[in-house]
C-alpha atoms as a PDB file:
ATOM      1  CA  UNK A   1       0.000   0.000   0.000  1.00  0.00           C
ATOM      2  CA  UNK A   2       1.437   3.107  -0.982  1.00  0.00           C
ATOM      3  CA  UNK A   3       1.853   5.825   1.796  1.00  0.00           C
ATOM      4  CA  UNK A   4       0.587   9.628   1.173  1.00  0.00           C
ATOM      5  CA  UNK A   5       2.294  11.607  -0.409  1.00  0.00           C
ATOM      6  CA  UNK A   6       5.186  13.635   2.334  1.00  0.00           C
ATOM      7  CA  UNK A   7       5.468  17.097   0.624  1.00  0.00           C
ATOM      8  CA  UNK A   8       3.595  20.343   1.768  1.00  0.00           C
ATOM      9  CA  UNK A   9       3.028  21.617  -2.007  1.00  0.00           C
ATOM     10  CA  UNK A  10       0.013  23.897  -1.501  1.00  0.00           C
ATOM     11  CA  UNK A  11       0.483  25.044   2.215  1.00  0.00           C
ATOM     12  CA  UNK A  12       1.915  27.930   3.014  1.00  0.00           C
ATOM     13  CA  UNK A  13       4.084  28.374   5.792  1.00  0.00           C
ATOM     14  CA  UNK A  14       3.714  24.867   6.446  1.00  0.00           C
ATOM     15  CA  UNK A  15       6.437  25.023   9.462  1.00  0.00           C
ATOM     16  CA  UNK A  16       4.547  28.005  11.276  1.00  0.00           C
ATOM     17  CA  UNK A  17       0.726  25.705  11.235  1.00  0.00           C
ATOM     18  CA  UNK A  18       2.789  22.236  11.960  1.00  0.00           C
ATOM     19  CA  UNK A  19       3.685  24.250  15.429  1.00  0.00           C
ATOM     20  CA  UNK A  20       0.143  24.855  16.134  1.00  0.00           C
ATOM     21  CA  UNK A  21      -1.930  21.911  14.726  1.00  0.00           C
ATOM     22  CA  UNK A  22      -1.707  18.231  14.504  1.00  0.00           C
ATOM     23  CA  UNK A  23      -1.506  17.280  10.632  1.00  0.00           C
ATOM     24  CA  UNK A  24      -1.807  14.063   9.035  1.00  0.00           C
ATOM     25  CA  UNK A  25      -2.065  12.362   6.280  1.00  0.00           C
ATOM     26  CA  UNK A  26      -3.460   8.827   5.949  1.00  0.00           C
ATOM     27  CA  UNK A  27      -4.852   6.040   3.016  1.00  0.00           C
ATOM     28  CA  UNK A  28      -8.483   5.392   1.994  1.00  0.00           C
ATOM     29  CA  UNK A  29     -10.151   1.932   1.399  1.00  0.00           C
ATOM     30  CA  UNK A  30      -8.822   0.020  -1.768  1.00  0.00           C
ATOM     31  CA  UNK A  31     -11.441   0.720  -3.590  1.00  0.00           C
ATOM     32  CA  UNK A  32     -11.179   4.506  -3.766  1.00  0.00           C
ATOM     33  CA  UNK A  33      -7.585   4.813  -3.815  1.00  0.00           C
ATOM     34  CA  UNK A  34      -7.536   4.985  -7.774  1.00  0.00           C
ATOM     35  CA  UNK A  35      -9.706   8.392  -7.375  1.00  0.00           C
ATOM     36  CA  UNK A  36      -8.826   9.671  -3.619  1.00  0.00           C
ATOM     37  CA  UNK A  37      -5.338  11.035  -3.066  1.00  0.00           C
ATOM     38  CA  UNK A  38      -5.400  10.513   0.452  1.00  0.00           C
ATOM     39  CA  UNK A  39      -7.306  11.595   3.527  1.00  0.00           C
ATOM     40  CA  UNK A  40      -5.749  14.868   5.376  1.00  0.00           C
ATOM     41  CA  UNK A  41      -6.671  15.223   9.204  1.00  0.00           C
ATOM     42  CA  UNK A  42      -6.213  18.347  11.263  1.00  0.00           C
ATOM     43  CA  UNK A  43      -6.870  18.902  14.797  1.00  0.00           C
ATOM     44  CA  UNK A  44      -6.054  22.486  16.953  1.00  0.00           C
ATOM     45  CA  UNK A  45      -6.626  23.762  20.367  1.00  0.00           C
ATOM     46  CA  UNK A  46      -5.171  27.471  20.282  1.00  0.00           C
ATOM     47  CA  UNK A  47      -4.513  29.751  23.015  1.00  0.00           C
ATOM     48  CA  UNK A  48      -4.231  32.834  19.965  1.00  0.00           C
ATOM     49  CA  UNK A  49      -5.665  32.578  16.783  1.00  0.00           C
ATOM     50  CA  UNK A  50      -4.001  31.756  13.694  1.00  0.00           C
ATOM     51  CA  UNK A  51      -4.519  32.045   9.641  1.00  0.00           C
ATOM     52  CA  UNK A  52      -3.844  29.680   7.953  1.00  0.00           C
ATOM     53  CA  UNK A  53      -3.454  30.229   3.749  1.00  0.00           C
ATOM     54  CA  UNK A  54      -3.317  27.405   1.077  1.00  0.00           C
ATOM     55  CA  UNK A  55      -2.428  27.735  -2.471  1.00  0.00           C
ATOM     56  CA  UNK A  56      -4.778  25.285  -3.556  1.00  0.00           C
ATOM     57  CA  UNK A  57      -3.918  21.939  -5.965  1.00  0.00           C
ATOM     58  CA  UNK A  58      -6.442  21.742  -8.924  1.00  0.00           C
ATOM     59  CA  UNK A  59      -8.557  18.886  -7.563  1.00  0.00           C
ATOM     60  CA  UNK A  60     -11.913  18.855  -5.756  1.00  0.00           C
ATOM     61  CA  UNK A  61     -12.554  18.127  -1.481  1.00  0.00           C
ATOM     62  CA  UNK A  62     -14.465  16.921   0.849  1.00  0.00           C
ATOM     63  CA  UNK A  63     -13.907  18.862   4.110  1.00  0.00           C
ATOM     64  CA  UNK A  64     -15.745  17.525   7.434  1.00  0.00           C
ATOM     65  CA  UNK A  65     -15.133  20.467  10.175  1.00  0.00           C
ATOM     66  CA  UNK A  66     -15.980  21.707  13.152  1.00  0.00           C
ATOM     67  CA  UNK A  67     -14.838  25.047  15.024  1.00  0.00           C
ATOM     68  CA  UNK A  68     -15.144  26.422  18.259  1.00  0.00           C
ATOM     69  CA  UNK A  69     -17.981  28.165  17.739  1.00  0.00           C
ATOM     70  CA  UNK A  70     -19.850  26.106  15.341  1.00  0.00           C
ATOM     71  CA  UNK A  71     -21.130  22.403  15.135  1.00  0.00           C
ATOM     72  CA  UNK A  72     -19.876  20.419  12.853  1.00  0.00           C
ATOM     73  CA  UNK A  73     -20.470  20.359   9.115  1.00  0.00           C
ATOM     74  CA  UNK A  74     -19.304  18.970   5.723  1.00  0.00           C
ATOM     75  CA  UNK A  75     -18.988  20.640   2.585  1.00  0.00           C
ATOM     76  CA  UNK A  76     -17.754  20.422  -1.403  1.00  0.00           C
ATOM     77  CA  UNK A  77     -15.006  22.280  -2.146  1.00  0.00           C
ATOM     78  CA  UNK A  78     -14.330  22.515  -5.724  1.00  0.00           C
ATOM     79  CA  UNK A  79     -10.554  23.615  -7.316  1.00  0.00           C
ATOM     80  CA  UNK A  80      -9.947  26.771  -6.112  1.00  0.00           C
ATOM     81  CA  UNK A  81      -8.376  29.253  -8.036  1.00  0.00           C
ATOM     82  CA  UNK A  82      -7.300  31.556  -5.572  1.00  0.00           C
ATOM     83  CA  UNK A  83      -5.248  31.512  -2.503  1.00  0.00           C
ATOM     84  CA  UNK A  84      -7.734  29.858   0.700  1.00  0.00           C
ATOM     85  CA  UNK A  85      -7.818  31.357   4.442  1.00  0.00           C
ATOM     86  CA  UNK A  86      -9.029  30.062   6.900  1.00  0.00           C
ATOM     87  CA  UNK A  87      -8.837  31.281  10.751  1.00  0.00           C
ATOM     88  CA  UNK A  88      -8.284  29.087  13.463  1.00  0.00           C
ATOM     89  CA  UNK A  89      -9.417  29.497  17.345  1.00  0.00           C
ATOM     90  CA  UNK A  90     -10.061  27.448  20.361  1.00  0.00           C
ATOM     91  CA  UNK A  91     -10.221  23.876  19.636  1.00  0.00           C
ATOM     92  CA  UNK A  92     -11.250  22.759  16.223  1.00  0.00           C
ATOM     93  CA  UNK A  93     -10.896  19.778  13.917  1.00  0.00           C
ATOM     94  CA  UNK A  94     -11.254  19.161  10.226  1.00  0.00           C
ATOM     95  CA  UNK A  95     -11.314  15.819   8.424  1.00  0.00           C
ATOM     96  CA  UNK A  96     -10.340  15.974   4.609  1.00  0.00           C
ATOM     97  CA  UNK A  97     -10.804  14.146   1.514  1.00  0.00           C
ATOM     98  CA  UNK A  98      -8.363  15.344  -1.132  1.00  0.00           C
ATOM     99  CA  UNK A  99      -9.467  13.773  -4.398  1.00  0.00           C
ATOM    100  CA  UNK A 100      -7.067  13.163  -7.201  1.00  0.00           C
ATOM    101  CA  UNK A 101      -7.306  15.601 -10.554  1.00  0.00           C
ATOM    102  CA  UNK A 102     -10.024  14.329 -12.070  1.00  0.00           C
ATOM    103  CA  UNK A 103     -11.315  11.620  -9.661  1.00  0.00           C
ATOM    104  CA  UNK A 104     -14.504  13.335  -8.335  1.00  0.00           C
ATOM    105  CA  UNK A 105     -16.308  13.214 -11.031  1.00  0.00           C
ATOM    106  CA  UNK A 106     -17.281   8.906 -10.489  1.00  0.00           C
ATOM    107  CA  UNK A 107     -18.844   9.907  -7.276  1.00  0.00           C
ATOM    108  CA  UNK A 108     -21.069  12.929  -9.353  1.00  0.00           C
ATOM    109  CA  UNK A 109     -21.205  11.403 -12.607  1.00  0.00           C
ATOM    110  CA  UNK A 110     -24.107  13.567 -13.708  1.00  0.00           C
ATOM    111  CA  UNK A 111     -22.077  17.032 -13.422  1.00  0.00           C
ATOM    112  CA  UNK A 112     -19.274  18.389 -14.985  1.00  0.00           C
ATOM    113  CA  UNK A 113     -16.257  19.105 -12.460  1.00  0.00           C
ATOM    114  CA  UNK A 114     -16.562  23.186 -13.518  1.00  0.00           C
ATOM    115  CA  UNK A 115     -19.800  22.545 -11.217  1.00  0.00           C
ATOM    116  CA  UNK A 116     -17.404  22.909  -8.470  1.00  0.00           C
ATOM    117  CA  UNK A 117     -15.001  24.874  -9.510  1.00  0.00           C
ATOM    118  CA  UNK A 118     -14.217  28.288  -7.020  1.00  0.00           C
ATOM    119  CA  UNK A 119     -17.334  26.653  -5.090  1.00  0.00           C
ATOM    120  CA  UNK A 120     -17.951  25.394  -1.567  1.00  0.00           C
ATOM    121  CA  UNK A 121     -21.530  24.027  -1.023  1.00  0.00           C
ATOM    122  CA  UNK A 122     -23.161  21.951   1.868  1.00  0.00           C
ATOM    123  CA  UNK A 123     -22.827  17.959   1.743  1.00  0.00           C
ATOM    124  CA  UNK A 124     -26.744  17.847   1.676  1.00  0.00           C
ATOM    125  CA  UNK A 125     -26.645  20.061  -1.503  1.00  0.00           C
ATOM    126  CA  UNK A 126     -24.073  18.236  -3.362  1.00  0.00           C
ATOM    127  CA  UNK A 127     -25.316  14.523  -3.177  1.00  0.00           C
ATOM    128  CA  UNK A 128     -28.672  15.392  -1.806  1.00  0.00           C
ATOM    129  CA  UNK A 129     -27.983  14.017   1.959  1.00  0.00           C
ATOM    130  CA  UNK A 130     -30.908  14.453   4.206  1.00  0.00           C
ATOM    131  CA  UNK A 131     -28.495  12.818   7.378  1.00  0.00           C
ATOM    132  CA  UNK A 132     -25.788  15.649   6.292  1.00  0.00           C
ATOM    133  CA  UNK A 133     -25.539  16.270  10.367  1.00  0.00           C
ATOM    134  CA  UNK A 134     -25.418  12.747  11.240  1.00  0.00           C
ATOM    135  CA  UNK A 135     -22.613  12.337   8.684  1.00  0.00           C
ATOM    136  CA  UNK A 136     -20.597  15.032   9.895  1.00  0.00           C
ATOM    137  CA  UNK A 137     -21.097  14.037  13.338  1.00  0.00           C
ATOM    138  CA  UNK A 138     -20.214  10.210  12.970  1.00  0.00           C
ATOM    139  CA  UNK A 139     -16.494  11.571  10.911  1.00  0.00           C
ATOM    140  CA  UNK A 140     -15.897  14.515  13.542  1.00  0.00           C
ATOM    141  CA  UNK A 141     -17.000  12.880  16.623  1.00  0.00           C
ATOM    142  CA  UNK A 142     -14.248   9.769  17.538  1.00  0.00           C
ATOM    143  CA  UNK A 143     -11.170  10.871  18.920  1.00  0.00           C
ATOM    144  CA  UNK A 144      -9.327   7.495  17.623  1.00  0.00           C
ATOM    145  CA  UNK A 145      -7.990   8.280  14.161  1.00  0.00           C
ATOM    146  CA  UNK A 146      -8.692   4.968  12.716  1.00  0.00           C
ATOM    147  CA  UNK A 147     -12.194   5.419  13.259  1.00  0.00           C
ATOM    148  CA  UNK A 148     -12.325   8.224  12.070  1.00  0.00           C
ATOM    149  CA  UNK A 149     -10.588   7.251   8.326  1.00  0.00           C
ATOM    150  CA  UNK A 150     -13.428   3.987   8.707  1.00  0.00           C
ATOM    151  CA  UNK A 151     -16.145   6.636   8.783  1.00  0.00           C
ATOM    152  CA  UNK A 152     -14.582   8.794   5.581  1.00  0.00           C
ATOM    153  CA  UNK A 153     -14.343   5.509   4.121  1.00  0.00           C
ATOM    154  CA  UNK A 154     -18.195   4.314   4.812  1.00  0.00           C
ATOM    155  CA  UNK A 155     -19.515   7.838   3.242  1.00  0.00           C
ATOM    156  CA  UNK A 156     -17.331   7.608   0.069  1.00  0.00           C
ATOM    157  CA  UNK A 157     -17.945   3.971  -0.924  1.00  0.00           C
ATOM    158  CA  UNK A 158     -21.392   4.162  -1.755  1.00  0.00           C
ATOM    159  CA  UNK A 159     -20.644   7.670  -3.616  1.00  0.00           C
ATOM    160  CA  UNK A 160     -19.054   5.677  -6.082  1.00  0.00           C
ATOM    161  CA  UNK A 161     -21.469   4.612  -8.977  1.00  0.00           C
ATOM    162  CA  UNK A 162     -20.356   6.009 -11.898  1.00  0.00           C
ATOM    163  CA  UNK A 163     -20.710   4.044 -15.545  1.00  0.00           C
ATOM    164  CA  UNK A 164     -17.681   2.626 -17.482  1.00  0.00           C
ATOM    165  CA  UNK A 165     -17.619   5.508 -19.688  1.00  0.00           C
ATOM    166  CA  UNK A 166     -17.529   8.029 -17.189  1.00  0.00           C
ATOM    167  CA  UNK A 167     -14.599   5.692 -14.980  1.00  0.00           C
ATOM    168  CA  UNK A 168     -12.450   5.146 -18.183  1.00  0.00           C
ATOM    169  CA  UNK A 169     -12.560   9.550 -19.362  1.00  0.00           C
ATOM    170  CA  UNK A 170     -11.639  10.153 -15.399  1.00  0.00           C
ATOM    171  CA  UNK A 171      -8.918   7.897 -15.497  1.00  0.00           C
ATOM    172  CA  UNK A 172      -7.609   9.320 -18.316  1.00  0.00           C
ATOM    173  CA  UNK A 173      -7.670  12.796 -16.794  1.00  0.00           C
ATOM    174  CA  UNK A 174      -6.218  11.491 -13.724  1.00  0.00           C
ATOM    175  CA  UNK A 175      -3.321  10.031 -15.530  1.00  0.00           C
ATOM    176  CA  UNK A 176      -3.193  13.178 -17.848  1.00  0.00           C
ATOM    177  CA  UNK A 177      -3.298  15.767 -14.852  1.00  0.00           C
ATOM    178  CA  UNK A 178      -0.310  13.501 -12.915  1.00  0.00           C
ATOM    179  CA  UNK A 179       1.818  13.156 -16.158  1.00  0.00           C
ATOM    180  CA  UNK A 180       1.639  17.514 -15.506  1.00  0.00           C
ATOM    181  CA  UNK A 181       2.585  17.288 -12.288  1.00  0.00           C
ATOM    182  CA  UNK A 182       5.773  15.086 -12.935  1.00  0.00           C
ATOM    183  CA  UNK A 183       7.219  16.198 -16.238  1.00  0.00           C
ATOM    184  CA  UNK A 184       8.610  19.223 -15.927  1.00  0.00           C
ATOM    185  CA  UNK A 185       9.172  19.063 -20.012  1.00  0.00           C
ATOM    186  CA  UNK A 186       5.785  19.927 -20.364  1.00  0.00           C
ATOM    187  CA  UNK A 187       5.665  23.565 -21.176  1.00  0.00           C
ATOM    188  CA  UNK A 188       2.942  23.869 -24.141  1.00  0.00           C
ATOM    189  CA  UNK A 189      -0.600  22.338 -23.685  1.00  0.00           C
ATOM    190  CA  UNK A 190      -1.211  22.112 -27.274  1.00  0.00           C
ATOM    191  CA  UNK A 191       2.245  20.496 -27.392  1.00  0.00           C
ATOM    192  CA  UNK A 192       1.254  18.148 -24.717  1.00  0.00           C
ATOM    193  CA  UNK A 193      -2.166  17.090 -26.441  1.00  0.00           C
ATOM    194  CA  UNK A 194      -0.515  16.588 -29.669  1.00  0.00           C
ATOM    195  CA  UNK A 195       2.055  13.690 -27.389  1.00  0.00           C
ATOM    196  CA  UNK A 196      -1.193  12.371 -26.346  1.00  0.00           C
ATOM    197  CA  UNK A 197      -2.580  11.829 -30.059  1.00  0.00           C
ATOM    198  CA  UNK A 198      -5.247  14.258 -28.752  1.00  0.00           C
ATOM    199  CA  UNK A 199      -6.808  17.771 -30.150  1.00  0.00           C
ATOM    200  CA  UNK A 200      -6.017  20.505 -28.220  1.00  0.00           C
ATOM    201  CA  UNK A 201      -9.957  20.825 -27.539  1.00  0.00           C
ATOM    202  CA  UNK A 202     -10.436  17.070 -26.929  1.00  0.00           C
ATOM    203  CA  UNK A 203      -7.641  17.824 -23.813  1.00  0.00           C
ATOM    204  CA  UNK A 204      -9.361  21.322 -22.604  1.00  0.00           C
ATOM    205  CA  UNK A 205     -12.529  19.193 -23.048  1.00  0.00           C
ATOM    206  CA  UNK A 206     -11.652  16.946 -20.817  1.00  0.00           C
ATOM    207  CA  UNK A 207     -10.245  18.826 -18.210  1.00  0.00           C
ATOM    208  CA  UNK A 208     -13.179  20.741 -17.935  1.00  0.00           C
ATOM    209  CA  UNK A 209     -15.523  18.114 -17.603  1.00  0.00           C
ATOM    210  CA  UNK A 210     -13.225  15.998 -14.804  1.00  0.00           C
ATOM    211  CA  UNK A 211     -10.759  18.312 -13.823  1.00  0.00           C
ATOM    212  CA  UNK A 212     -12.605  21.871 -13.083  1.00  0.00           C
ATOM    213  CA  UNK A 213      -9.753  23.876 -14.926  1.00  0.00           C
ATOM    214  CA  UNK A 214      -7.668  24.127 -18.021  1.00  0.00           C
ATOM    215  CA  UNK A 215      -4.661  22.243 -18.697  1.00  0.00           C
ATOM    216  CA  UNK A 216      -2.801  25.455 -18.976  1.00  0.00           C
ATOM    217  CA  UNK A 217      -4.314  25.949 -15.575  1.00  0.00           C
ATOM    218  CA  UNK A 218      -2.911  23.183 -14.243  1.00  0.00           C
ATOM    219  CA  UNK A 219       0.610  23.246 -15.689  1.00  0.00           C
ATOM    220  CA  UNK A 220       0.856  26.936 -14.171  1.00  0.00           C
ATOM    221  CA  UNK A 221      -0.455  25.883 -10.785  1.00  0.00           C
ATOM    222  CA  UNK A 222       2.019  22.916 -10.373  1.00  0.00           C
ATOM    223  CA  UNK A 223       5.137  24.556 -11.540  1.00  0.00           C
ATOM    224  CA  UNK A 224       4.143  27.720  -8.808  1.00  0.00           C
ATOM    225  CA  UNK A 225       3.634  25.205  -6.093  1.00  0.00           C
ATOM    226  CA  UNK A 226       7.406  23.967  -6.648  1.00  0.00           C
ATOM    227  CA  UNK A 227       8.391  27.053  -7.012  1.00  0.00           C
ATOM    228  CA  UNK A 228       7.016  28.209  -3.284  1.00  0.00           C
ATOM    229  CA  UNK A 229       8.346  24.809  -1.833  1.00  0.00           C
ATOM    230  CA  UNK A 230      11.666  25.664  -3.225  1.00  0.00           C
ATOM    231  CA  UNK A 231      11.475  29.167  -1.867  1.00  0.00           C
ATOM    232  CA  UNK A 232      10.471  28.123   1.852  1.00  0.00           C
ATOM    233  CA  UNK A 233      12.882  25.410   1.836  1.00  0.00           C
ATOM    234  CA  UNK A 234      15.509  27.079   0.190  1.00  0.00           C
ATOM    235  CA  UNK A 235      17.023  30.386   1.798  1.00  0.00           C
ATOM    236  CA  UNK A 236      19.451  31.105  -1.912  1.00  0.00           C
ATOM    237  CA  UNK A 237      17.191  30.086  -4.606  1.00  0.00           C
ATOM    238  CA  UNK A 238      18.692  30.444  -7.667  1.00  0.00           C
ATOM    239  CA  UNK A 239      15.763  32.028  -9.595  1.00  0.00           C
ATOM    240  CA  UNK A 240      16.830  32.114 -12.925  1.00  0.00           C
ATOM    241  CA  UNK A 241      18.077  28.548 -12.673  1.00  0.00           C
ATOM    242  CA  UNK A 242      14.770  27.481 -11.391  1.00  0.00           C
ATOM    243  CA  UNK A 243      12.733  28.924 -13.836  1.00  0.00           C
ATOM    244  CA  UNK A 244      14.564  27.092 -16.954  1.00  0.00           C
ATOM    245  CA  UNK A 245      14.364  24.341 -14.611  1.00  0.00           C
ATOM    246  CA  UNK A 246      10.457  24.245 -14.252  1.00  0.00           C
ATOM    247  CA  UNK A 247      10.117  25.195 -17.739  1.00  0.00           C
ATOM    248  CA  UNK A 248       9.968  29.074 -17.753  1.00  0.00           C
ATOM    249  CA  UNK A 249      11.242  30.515 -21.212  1.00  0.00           C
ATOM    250  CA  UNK A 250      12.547  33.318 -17.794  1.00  0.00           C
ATOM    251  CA  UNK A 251      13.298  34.427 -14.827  1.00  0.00           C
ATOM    252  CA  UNK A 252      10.663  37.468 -14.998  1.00  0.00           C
ATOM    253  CA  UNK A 253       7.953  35.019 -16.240  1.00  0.00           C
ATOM    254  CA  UNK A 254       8.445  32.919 -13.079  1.00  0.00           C
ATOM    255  CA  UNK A 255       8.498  35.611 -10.782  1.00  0.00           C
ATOM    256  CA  UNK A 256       5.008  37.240 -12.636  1.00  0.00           C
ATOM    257  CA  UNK A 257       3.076  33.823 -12.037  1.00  0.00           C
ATOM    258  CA  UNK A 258       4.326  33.682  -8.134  1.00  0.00           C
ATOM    259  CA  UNK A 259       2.937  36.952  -7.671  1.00  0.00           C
ATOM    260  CA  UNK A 260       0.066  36.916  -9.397  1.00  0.00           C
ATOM    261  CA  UNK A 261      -1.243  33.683  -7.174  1.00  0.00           C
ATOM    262  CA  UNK A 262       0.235  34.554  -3.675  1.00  0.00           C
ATOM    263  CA  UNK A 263       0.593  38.227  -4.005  1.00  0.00           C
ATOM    264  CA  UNK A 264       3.813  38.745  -3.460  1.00  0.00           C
ATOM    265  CA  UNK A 265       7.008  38.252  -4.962  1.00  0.00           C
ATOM    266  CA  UNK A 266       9.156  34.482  -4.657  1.00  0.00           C
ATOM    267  CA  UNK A 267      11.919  36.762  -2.320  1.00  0.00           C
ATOM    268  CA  UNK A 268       9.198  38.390  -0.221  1.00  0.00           C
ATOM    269  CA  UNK A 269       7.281  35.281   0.145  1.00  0.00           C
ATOM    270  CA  UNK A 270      10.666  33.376   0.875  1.00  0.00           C
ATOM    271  CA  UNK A 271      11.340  35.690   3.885  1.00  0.00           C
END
């Protein structure tokens, strides 16, 4: 069984919230492993309060929380497209589904993933739960862990009902939006469908309907989380070498996508 995934793509600051929350990461059922990158578990209890920011990957979540001053609730949260804060108080807990690029759609095989897209809506609304309370309560209630990935996996398994069709185009996407993530030689999308004996609007097809966002999209959102792990990692990143290395035609171009998503410049970010 392969373990999650170790790096903290996507978070920023990860050292400053590791100090204050408990973070984990842990494996669904078999069965939804082709379509569920992995579970993510996060529990707080704050004397100050704290914000926390995420660059977001371009896949859809299920998010199970439950605040201070709030019972607990579940919600669809499609790709986001812009950075995500959330503040943290008291004593709190969240319990996460991270889906893989494109593996959401089996589990709503009647809508397109730009359904979600920049969207967070209520468990009941999404899959029409009329025990949405119950279900929050019976994955946010257990203090043991492992019963608390048993009860992630017992409201995902049944989700999962899509046709062949629908399974075969979403693993396709899946292994389309991964070959992004991991081939750093992929710099133009129509270059990239063309190496997958694909139209360019076959691919942007695609990634709307299973995905939520353009290819493009997604090769610009990958090569800026690397480039923000490298920069919080790294105290002398060689900028200009890093941005022929992820694919930049330069050093300016790198530094104008950084920006635009987190607001401020790799260097001021770094610091």
């Amino acid at each position: 069984m392969a373990a999650p995934r170790r790096d903290t793509r996507g978070i920023v600051d990860a050292p400053g919230l590791f100090t204050r929350v408990q973070f984990r990461r842990r494996t669904p059922a078999a069965p939804l492993r082709p379509y569920v990158e992995h579970y993510w578990l996060i529990d707080w209890d704050l004397s100050e309060p704290y914000a926390t920011h995420v660059v977001p990957h371009p896949c859809v979540n299920i998010v199970f929380q439950r605040y201070a001053d709030r019972p607990g609730f579940g919600e669809v949260a499609g790709a986001g497209q812009e950075v995500f804060a959330q503040q943290l108080a008291g004593r709190g807990r969240v319990c996460g589904v991270q889906f893989r690029p494109g593996g959401f759609r089996p589990f709503t095989p009647e809508r397109p993933a730009t359904d979600w897209t920049d969207r967070r809506l209520p468990l009941a609304t999404a899959f029409g739960h009329t025990d949405a309370d119950a279900t929050a309560a019976a994955v946010l209630e257990p203090d043991d862990e492992d019963a608390r990935v048993a009860a992630l996996d017992a409201v995902l398994t049944p989700l999962l009902r899509a046709e062949p069709r629908v399974l075969d185009q979403a693993r396709l996407a899946m292994r389309l939006a991964d070959r992004i993530r991991t081939d750093r030689t992929i710099r133009r999308v129509a270059d990239f469908a063309r190496s997958e004996g694909m139209s360019l609007r076959a691919l942007q097809r695609l990634f709307a309907g299973y995905v939520g966002v353009s290819p493009k999209w997604v090769v610009l959102r990958y090569r800026v989380h690397e480039a923000l792990e490298r920069a919080a990692s790294d105290a002398e990143v060689d900028w200009a070498a890093l941005a022929a290395e992820l694919g930049y035609s330069d050093q300016a171009h790198l530094i104008r996508d950084v920006t635009a998503t987190v607001g401020v410049p790799p260097t001021a970010y770094a610091r």
